[in-house]
N, C-alpha and C. Protein backbone atom coordinates (compact mmCIF):
# COMPACT_ATOMS: atom_id res chain seq x y z
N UNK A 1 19.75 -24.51 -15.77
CA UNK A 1 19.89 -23.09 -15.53
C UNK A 1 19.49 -22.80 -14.09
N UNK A 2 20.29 -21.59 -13.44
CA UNK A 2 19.95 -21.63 -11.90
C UNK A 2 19.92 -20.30 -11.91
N UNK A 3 19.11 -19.48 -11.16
CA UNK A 3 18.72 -18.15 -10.92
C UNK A 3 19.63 -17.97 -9.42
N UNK A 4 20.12 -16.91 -9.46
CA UNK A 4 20.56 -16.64 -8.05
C UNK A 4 20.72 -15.13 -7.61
N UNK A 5 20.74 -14.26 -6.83
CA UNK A 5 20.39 -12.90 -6.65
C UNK A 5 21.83 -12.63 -6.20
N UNK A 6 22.73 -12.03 -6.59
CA UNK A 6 24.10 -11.14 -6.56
C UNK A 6 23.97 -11.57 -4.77
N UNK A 7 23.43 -10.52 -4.11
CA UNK A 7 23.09 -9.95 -2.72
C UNK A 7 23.60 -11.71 -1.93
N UNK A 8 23.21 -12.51 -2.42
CA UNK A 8 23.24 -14.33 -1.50
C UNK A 8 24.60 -14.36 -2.05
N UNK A 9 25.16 -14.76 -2.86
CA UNK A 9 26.15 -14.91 -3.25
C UNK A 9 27.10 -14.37 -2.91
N UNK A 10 27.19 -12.57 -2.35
CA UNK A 10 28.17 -11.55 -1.77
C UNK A 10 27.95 -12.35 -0.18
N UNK A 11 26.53 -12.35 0.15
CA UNK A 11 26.90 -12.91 1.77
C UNK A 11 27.19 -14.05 2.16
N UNK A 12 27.30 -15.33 0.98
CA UNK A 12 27.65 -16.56 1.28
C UNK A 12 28.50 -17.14 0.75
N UNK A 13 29.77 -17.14 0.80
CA UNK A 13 31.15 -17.16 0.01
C UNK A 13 31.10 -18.73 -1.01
N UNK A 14 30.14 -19.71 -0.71
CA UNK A 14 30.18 -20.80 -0.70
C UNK A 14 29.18 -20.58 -2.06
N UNK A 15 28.37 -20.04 -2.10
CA UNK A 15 27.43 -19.58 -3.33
C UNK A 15 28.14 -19.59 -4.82
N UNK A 16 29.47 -18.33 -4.21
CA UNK A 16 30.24 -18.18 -5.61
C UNK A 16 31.20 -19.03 -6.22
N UNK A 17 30.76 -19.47 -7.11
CA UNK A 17 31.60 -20.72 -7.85
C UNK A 17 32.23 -19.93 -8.73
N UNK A 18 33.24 -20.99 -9.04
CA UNK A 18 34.20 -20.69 -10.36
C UNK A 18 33.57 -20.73 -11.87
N UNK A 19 33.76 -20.06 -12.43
CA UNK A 19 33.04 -19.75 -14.35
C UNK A 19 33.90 -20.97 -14.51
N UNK A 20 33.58 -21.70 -15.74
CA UNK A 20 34.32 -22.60 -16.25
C UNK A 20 33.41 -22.27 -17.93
N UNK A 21 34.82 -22.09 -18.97
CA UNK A 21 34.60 -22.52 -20.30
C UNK A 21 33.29 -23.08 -20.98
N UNK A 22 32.48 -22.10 -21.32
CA UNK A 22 31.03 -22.32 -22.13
C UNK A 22 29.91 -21.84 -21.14
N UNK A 23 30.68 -21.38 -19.88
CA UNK A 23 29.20 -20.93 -18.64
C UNK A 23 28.47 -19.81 -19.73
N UNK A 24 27.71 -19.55 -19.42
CA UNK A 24 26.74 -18.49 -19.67
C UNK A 24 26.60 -17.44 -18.37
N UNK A 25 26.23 -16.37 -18.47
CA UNK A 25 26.11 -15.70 -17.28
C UNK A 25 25.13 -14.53 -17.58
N UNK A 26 23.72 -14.46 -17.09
CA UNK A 26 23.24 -13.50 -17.80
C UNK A 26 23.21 -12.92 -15.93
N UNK A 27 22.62 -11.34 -17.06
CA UNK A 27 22.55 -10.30 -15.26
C UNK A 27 21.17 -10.08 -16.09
N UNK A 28 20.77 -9.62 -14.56
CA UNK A 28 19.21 -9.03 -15.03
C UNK A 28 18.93 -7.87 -13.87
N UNK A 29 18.84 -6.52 -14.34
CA UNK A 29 18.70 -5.68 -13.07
C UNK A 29 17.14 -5.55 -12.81
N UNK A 30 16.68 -6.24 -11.63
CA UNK A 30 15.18 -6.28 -11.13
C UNK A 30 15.28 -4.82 -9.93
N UNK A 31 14.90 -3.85 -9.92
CA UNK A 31 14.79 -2.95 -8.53
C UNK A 31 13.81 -3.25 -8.15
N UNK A 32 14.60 -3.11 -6.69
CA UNK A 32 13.51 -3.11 -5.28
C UNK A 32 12.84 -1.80 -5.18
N UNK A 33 11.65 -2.27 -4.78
CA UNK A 33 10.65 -0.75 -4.71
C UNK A 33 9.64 -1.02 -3.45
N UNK A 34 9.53 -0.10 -2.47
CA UNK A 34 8.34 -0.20 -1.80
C UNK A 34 6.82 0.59 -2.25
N UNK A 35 6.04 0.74 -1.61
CA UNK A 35 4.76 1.25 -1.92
C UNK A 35 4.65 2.31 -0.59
N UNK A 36 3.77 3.58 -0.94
CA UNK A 36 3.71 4.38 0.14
C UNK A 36 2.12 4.95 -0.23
N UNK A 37 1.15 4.91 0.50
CA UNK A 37 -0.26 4.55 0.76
C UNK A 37 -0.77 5.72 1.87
N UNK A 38 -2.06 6.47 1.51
CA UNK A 38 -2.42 6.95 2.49
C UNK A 38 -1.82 8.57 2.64
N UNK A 39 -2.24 9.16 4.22
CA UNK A 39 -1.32 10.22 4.89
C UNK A 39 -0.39 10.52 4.68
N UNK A 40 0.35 9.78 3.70
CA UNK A 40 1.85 10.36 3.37
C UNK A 40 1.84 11.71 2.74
N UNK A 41 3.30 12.52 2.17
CA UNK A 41 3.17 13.41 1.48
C UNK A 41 3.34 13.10 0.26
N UNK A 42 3.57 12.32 -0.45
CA UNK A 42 3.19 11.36 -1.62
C UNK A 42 2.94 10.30 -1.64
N UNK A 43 1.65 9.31 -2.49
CA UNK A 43 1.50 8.21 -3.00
C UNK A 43 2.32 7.53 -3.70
N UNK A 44 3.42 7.12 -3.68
CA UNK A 44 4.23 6.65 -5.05
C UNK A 44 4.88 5.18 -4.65
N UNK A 45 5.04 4.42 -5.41
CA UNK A 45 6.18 3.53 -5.36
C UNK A 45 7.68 4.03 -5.55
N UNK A 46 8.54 3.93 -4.93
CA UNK A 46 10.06 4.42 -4.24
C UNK A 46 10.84 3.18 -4.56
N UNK A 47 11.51 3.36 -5.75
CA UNK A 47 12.64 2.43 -5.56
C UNK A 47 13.78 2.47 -4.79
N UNK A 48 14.14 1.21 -4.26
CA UNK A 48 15.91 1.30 -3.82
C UNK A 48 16.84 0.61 -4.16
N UNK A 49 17.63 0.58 -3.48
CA UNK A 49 19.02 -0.36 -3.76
C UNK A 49 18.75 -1.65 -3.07
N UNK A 50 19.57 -2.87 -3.76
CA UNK A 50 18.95 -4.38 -3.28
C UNK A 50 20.11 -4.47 -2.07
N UNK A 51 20.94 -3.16 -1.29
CA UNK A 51 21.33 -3.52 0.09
C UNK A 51 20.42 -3.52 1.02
N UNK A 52 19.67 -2.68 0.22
CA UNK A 52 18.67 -2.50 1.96
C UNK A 52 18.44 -0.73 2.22
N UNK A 53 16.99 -0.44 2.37
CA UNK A 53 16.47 0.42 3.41
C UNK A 53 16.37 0.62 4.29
N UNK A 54 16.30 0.96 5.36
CA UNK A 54 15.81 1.16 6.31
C UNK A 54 14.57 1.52 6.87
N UNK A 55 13.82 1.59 8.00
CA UNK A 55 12.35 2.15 7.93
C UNK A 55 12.69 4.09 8.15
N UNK A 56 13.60 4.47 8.98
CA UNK A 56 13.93 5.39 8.61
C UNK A 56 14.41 6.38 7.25
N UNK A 57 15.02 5.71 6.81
CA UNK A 57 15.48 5.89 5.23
C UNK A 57 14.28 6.20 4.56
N UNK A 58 13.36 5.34 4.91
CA UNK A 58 12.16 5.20 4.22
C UNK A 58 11.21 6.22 4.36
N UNK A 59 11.19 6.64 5.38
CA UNK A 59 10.17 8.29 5.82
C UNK A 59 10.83 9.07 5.43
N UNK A 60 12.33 9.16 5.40
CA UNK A 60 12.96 10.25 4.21
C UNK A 60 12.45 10.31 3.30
N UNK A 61 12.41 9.08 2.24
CA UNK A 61 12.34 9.07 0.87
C UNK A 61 11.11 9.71 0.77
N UNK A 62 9.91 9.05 1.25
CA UNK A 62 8.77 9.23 1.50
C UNK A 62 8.22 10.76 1.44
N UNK A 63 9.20 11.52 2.03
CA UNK A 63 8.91 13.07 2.56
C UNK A 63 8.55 13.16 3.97
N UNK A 64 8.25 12.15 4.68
CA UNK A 64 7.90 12.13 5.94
C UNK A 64 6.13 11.80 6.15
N UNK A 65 5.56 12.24 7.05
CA UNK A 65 3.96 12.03 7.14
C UNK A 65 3.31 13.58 6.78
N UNK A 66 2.24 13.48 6.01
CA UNK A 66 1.11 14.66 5.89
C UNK A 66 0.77 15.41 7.51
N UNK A 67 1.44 16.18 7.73
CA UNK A 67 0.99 17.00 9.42
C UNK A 67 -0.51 17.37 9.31
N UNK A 68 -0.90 17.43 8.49
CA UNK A 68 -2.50 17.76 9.03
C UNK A 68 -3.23 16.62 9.03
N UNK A 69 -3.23 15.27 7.97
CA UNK A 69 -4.08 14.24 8.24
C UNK A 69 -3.89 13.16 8.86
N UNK A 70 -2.52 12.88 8.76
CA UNK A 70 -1.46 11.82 9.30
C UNK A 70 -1.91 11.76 11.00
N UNK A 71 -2.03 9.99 11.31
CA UNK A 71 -1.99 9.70 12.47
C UNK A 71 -0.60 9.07 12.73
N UNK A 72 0.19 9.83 13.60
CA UNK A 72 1.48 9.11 13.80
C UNK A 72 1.26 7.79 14.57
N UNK A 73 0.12 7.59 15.04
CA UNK A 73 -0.16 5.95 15.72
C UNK A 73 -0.71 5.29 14.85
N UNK A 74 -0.76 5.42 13.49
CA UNK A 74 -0.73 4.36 12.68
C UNK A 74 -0.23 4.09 11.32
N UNK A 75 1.02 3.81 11.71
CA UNK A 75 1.64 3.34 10.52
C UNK A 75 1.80 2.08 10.38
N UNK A 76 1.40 1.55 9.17
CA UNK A 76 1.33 0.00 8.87
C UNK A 76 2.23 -0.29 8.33
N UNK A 77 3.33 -1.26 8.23
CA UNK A 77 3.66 -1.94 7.17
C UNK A 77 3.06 -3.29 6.83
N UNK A 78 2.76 -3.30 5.34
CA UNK A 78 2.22 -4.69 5.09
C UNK A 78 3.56 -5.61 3.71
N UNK A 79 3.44 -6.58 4.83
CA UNK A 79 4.79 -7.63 3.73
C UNK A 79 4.12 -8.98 4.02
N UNK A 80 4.86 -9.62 3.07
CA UNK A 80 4.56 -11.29 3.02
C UNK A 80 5.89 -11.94 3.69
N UNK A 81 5.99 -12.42 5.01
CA UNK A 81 7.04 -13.13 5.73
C UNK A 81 6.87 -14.75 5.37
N UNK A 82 8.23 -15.14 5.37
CA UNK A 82 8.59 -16.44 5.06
C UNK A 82 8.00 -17.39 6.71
N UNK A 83 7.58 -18.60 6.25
CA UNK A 83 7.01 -19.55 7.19
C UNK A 83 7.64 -19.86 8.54
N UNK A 84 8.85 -19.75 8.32
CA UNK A 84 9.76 -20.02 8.91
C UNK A 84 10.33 -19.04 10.24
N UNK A 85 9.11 -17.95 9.96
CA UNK A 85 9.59 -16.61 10.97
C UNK A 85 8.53 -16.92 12.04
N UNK A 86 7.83 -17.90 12.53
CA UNK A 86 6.81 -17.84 13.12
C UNK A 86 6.82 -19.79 13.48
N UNK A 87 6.02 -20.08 14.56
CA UNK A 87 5.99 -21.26 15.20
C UNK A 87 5.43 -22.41 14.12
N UNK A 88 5.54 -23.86 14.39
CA UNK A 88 5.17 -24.59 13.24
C UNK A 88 3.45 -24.34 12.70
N UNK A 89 2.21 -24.07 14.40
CA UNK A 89 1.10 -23.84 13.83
C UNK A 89 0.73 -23.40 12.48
N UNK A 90 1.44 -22.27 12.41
CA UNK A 90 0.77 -21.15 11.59
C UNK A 90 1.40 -21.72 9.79
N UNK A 91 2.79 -22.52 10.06
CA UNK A 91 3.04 -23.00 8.48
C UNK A 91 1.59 -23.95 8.22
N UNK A 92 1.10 -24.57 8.43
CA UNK A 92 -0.13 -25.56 8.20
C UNK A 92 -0.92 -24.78 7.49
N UNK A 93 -0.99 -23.17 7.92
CA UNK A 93 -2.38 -22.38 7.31
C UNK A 93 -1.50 -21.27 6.05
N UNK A 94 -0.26 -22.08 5.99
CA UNK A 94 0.74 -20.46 4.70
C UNK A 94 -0.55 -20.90 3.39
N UNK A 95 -0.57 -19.92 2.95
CA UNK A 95 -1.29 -19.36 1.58
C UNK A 95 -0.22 -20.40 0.41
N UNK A 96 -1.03 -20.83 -0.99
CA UNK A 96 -0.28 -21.37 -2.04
C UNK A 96 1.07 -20.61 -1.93
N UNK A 97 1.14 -19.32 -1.81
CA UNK A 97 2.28 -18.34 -2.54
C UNK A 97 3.50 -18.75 -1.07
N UNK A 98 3.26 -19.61 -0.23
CA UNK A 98 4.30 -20.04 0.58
C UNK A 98 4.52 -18.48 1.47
N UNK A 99 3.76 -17.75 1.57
CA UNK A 99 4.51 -16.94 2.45
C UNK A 99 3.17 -16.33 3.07
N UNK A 100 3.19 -15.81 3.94
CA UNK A 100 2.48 -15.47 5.26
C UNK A 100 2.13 -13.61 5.56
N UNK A 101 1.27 -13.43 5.54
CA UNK A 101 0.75 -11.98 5.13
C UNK A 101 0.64 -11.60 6.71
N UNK A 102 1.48 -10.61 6.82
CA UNK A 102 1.93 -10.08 8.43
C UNK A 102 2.02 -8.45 8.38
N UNK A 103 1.26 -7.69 9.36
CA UNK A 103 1.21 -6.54 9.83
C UNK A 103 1.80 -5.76 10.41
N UNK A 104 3.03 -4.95 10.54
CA UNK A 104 3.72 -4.43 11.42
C UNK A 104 3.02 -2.67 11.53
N UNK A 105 2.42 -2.74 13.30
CA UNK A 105 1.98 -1.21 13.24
C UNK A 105 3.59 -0.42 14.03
N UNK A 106 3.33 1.10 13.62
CA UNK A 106 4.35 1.81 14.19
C UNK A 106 3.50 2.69 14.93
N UNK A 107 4.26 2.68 15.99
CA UNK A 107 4.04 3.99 16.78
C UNK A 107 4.89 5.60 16.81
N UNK A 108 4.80 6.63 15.63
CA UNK A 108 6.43 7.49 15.78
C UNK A 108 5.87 8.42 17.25
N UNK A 109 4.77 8.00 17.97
CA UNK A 109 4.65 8.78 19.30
C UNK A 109 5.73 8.28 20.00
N UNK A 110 5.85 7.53 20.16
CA UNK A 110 6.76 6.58 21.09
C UNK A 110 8.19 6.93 20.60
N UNK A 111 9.52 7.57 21.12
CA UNK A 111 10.67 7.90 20.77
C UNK A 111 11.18 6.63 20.24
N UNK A 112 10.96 5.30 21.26
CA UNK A 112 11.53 4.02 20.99
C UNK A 112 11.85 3.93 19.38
N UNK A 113 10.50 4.19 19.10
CA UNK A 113 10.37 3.14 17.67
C UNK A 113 11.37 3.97 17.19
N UNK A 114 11.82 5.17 16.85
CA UNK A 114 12.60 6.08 15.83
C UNK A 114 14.17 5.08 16.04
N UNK A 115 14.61 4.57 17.28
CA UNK A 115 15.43 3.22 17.32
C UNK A 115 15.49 2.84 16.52
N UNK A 116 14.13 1.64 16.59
CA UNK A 116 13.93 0.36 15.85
C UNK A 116 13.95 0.86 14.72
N UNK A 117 13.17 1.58 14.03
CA UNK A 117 12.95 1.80 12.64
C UNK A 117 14.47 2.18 12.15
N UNK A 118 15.68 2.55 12.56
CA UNK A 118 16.53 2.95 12.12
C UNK A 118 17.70 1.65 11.89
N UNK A 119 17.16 0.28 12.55
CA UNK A 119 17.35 -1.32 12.06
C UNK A 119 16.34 -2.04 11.31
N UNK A 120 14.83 -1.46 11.47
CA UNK A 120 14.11 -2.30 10.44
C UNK A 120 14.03 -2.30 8.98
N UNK A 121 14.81 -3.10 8.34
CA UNK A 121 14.77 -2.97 6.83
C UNK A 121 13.59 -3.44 5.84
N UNK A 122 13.25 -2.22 5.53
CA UNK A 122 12.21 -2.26 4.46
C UNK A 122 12.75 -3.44 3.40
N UNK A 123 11.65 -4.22 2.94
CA UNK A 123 11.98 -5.27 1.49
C UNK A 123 11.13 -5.17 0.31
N UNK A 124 11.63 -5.65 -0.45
CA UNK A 124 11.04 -5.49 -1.96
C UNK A 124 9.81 -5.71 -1.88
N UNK A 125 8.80 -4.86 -2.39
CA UNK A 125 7.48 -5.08 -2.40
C UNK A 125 6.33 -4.44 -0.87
N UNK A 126 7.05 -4.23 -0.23
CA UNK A 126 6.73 -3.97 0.93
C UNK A 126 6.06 -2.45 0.77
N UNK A 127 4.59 -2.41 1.48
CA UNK A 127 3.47 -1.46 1.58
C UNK A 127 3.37 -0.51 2.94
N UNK A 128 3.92 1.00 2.60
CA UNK A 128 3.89 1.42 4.04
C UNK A 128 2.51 2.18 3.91
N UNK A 129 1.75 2.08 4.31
CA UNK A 129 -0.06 2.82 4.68
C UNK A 129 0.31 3.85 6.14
N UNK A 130 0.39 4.89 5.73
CA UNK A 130 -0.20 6.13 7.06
C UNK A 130 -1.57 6.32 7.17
N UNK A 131 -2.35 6.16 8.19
CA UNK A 131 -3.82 6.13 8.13
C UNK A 131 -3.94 7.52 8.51
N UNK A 132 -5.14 7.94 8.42
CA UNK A 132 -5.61 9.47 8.74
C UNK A 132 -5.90 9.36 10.26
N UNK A 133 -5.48 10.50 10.71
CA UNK A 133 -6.23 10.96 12.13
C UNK A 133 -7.41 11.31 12.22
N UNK A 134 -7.86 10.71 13.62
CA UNK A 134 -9.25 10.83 13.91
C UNK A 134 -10.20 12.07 13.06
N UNK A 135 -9.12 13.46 13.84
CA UNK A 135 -9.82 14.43 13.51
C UNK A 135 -9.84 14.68 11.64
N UNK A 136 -9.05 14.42 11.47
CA UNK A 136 -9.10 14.39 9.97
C UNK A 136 -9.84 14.14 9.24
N UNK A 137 -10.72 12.92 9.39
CA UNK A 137 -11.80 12.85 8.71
C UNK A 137 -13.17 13.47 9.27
N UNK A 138 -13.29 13.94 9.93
CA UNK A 138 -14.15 15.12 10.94
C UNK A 138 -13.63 16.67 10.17
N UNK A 139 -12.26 16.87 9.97
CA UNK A 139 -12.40 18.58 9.17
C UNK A 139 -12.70 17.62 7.78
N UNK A 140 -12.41 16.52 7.13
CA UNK A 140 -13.31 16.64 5.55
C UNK A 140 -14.53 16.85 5.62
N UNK A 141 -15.36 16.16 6.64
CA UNK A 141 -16.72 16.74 6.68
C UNK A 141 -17.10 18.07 6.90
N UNK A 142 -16.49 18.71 8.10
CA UNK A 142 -16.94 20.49 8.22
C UNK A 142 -16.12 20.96 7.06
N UNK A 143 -15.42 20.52 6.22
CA UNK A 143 -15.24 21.37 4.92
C UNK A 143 -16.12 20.87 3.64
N UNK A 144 -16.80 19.63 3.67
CA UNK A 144 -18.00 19.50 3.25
C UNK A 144 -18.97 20.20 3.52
N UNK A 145 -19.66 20.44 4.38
CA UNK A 145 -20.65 20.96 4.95
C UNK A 145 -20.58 22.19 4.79
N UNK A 146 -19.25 23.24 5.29
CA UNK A 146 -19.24 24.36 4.64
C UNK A 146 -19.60 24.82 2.94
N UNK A 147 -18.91 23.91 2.28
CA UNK A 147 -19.31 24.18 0.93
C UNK A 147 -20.43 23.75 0.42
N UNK A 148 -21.64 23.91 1.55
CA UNK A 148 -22.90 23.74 0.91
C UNK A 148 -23.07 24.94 1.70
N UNK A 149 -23.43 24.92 2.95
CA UNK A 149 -23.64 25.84 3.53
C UNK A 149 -23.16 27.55 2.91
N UNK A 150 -21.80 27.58 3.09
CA UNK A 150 -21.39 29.11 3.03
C UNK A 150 -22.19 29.91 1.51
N UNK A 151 -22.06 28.91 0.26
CA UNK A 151 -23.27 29.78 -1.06
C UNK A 151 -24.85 30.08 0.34
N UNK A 152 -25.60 29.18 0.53
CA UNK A 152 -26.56 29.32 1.02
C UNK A 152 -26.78 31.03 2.03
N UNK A 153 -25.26 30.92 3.26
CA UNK A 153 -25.45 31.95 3.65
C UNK A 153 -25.62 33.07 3.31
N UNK A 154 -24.73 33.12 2.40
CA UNK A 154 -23.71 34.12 1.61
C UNK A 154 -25.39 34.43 0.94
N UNK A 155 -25.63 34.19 -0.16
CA UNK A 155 -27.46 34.46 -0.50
C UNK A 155 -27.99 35.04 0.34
N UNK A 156 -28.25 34.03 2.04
CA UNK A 156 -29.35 34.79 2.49
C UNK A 156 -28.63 36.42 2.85
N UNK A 157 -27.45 36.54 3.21
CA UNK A 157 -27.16 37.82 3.32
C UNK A 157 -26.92 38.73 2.60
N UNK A 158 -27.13 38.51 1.30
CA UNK A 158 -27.35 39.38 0.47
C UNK A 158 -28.69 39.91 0.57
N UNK A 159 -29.78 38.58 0.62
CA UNK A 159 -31.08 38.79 0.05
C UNK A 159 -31.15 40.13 1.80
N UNK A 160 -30.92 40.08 2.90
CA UNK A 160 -30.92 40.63 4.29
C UNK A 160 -30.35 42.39 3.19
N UNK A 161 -29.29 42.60 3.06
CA UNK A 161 -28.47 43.67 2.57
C UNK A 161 -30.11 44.41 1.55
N UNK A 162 -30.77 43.65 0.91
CA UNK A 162 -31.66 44.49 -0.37
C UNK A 162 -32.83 45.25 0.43
């Protein structure tokens, strides 16, 4: 029995063989899904189609970034790249799972990237993380701090008013 993914077979003419009398042929529909982490305007896993996303496509689906917490200088993608995308060093140190745990940051300050991202194709399994802006975690605290503070005031100016 041989497993093979539709998608190899459409791009490699040599893949698709002829059925012959007693083949079996099972289908199995697996969807591709990424992960969306963080600053976004939702947390969710996003399925797609096994042609392909885009990284653009992908901030669509997404809703785009959270404008108040969202740092547009850091968007991560995290995927597992095949050995083979990188010099022989680094195959010596691939993980059991044969594949290689690699970081791609985005910059959407930079016009460039809105380019690139509109050729980089998102893949199955693949983790996009928007990190928070600086100031962002600076207003959770002064909106912490207020909600201890403002009962406190709010009291003493009453107790001032009697």
């Amino acid at each position: 029995m041989e497993a093979m993914a539709l998608g190899a077979v459409i791009k490699d003419p040599r893949q698709n063989i002829r059925l012959q009398a007693g083949d079996v042929v099972t289908l199995l529909f697996q969807p591709y899904s990424f992960t969306v982490l963080g600053a976004a305007r939702s947390n969710q896993e996003i399925p797609f189609e096994g042609t392909g996303v885009t990284l653009s496509q992908a901030f669509g689906r997404m809703g785009g970034l959270e404008d108040q917490r969202a740092n547009p200088k850091g968007v991560f993608i995290f995927r597992f790249e095949n050995p083979e995308m990188f010099d022989d060093n680094s195959s010596s140190k691939t993980p059991p799972t044969n594949k290689i745990p690699v970081i791609y940051r985005v910059d959407l300050r930079d016009p460039k990237t809105l380019f690139v991202a509109q050729n980089f194709f998102i893949e199955d399994k693949d983790v996009i993380y928007v990190s928070n802006a600086p100031l962002a975690d600076f207003s959770k605290f002064l909106q912490a701090v207020s909600q201890i503070v403002y009962p406190i005031a709010t009291l003493q100016s009453v107790n001032l008013l009697r």
